[in-house]
C-alpha atoms as a PDB file:
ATOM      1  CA  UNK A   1      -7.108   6.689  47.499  1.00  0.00           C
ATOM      2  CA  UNK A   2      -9.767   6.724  45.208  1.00  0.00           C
ATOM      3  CA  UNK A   3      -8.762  10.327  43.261  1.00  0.00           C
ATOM      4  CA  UNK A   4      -5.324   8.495  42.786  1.00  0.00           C
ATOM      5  CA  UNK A   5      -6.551   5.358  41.342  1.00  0.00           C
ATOM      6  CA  UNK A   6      -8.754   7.784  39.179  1.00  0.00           C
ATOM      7  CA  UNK A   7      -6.025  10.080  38.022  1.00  0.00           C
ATOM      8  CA  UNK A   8      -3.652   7.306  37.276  1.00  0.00           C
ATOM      9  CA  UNK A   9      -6.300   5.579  35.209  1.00  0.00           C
ATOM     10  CA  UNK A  10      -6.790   8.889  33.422  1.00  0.00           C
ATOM     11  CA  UNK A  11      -2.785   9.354  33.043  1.00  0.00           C
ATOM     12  CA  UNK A  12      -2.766   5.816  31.447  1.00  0.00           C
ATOM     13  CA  UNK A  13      -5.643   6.589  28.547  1.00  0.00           C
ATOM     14  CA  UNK A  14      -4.368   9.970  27.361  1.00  0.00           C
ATOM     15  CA  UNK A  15      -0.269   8.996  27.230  1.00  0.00           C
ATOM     16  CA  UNK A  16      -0.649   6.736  24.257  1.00  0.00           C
ATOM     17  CA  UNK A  17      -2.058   9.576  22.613  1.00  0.00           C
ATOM     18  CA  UNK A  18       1.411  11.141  22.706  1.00  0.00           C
ATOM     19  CA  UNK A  19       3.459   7.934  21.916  1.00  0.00           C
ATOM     20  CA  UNK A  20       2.067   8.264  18.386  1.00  0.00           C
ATOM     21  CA  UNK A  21       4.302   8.401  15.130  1.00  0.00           C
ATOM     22  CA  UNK A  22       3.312  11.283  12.875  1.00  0.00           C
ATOM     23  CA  UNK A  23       3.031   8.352   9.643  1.00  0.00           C
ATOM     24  CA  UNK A  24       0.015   8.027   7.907  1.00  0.00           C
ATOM     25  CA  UNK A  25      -1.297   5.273   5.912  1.00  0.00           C
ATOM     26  CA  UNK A  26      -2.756   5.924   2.722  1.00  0.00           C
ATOM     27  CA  UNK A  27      -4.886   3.964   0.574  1.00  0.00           C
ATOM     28  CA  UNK A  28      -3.293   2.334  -1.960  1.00  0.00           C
ATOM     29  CA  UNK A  29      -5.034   0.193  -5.227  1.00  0.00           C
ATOM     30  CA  UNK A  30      -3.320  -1.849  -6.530  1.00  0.00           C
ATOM     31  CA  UNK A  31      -3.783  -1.437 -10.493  1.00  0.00           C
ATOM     32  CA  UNK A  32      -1.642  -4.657 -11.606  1.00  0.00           C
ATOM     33  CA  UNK A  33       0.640  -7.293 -11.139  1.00  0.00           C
ATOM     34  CA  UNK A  34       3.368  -9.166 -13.225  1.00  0.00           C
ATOM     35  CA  UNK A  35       6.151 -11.673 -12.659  1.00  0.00           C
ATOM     36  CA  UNK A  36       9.432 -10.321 -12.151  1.00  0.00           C
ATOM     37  CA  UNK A  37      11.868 -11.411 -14.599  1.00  0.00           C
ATOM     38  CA  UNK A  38      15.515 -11.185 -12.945  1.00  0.00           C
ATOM     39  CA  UNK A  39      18.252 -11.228 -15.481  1.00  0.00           C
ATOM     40  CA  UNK A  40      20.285 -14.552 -15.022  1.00  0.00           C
ATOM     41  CA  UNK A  41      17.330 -16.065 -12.235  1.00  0.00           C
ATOM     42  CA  UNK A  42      16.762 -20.172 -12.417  1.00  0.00           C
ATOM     43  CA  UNK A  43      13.905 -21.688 -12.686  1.00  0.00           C
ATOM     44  CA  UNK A  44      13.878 -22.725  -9.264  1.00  0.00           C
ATOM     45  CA  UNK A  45      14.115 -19.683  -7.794  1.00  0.00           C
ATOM     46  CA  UNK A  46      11.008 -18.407  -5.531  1.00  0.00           C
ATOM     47  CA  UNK A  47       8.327 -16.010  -7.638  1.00  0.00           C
ATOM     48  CA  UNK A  48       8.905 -12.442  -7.120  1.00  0.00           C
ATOM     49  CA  UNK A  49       6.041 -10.148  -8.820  1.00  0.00           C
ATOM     50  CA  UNK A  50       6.042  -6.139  -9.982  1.00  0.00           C
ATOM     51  CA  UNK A  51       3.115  -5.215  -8.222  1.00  0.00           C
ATOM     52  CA  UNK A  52       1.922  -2.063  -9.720  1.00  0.00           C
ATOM     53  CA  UNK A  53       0.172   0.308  -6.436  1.00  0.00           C
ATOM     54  CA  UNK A  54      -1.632   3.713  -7.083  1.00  0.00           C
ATOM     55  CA  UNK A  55      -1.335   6.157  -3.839  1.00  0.00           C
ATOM     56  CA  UNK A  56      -2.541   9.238  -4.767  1.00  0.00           C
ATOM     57  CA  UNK A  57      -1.376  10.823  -7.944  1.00  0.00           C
ATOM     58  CA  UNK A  58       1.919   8.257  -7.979  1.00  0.00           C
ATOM     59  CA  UNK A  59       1.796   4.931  -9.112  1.00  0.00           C
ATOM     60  CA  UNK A  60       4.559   2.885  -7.435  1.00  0.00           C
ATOM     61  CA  UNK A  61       6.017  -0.596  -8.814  1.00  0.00           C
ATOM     62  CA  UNK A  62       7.677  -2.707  -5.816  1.00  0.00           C
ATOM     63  CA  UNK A  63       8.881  -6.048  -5.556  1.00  0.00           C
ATOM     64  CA  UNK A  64       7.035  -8.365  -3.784  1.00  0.00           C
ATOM     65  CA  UNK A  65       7.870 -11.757  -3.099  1.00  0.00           C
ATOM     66  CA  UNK A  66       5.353 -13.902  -1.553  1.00  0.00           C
ATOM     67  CA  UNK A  67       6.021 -16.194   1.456  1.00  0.00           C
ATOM     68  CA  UNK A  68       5.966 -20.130   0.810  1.00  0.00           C
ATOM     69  CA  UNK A  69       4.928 -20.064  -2.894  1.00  0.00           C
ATOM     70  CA  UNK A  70       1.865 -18.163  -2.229  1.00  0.00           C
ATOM     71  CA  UNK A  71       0.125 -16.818  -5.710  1.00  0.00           C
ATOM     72  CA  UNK A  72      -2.566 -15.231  -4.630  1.00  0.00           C
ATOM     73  CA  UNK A  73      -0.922 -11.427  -5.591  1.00  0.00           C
ATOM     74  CA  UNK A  74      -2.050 -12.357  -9.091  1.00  0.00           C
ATOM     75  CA  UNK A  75      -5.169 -11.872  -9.121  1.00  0.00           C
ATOM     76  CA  UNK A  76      -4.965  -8.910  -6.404  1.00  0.00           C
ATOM     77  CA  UNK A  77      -5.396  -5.952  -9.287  1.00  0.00           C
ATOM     78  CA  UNK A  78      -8.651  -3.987  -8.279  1.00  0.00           C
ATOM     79  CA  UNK A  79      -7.694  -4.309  -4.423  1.00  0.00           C
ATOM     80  CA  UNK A  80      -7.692  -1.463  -2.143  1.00  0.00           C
ATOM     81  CA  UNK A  81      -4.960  -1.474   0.846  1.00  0.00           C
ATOM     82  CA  UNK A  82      -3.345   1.002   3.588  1.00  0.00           C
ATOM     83  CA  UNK A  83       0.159   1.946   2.584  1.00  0.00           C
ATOM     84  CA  UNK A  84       3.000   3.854   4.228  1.00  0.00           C
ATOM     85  CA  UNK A  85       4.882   5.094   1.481  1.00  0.00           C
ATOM     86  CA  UNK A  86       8.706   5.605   2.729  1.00  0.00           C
ATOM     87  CA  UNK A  87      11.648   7.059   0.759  1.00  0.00           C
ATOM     88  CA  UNK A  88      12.657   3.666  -0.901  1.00  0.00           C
ATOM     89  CA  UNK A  89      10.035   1.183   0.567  1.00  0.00           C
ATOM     90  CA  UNK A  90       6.347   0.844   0.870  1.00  0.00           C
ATOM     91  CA  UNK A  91       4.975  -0.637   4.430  1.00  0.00           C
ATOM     92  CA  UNK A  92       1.698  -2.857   4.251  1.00  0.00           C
ATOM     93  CA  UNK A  93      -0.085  -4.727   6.896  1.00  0.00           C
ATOM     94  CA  UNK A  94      -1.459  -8.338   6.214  1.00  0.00           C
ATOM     95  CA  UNK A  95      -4.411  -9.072   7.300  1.00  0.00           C
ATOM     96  CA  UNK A  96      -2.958 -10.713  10.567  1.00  0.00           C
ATOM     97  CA  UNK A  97      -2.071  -7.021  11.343  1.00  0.00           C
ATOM     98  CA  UNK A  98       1.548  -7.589  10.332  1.00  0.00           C
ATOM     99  CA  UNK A  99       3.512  -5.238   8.665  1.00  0.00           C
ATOM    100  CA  UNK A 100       6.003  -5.471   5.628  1.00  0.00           C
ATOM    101  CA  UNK A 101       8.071  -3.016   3.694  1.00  0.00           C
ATOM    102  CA  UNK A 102       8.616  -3.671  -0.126  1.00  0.00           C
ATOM    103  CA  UNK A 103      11.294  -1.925  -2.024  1.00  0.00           C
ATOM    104  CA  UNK A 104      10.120   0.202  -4.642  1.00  0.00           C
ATOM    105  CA  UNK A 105      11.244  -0.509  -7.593  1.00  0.00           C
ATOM    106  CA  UNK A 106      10.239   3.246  -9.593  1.00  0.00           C
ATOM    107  CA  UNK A 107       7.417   5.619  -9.634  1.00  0.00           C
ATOM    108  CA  UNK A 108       5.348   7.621 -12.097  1.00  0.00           C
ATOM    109  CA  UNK A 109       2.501  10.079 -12.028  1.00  0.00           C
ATOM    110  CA  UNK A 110      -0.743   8.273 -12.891  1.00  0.00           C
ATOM    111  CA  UNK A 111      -2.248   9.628 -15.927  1.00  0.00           C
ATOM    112  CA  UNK A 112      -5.021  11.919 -15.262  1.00  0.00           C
ATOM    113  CA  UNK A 113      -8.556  10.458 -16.443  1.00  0.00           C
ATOM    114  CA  UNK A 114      -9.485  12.483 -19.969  1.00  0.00           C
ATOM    115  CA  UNK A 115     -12.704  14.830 -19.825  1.00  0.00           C
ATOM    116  CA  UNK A 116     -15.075  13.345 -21.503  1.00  0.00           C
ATOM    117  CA  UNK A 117     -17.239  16.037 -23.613  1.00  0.00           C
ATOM    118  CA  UNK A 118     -20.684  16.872 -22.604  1.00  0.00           C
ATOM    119  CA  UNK A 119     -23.512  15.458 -24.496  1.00  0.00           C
ATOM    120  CA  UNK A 120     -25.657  18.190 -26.487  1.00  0.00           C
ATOM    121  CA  UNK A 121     -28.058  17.684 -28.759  1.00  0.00           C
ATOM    122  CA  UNK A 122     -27.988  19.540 -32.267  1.00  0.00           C
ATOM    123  CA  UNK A 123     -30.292  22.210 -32.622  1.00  0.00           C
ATOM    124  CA  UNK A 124     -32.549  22.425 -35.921  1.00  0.00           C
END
């Protein structure tokens, strides 16, 4: 009875293992943030922001709109997050461990950081 109990316990830890999706989360930074300006939007309408998010060598602008009038996206630039980058959204968790999808709004290759000359000294 025992071996049973033993080999079911060991069935249950390793099937999970196969359950698995084959997405992967990325780090993402977000580089900057803006208020969306919607042609023909009222002034009552709830704040929707371009979030600007680097992933690699892609920098993605979705819309995000914040739950309940939250602002705290503006002053998110620097921030590092895990992103699933879809076809037409990007998937974040909060830090509750829920997950949302933003639409992307375009994408661009991040400019590549210039080399910056070595130093030398002249020689006399």
């Amino acid at each position: 009875m025992r071996r049973l109990v033993g080999l079911f316990l060991i069935f249950l830890t390793t099937c999970p293992a196969f359950g698995q999706s084959t997405s992967k989360y990325q780090v993402g930074t977000i580089t900057g943030v803006k208020v969306h300006r919607a042609a023909g939007s009222a002034a009552s309408d709830a704040a929707s922001y371009d979030v600007s998010v680097k992933v690699g060598d892609t920098i993605y602008v979705v819309l995000y709109t914040p739950a309940l009038g939250e602002e705290t996206v503006k002053y998110a630039a620097g921030r590092d997050l895990l992103v699933l980058v879809g076809k037409n959204t990007i998937t974040y968790n909060d830090i509750l461990g829920r997950s949302f999808a933003v639409p992307i709004e375009s994408q661009r290759p991040a400019a590549k950081p210039k080399q910056s000359k070595p130093f030398s000294t002249p020689t006399e």
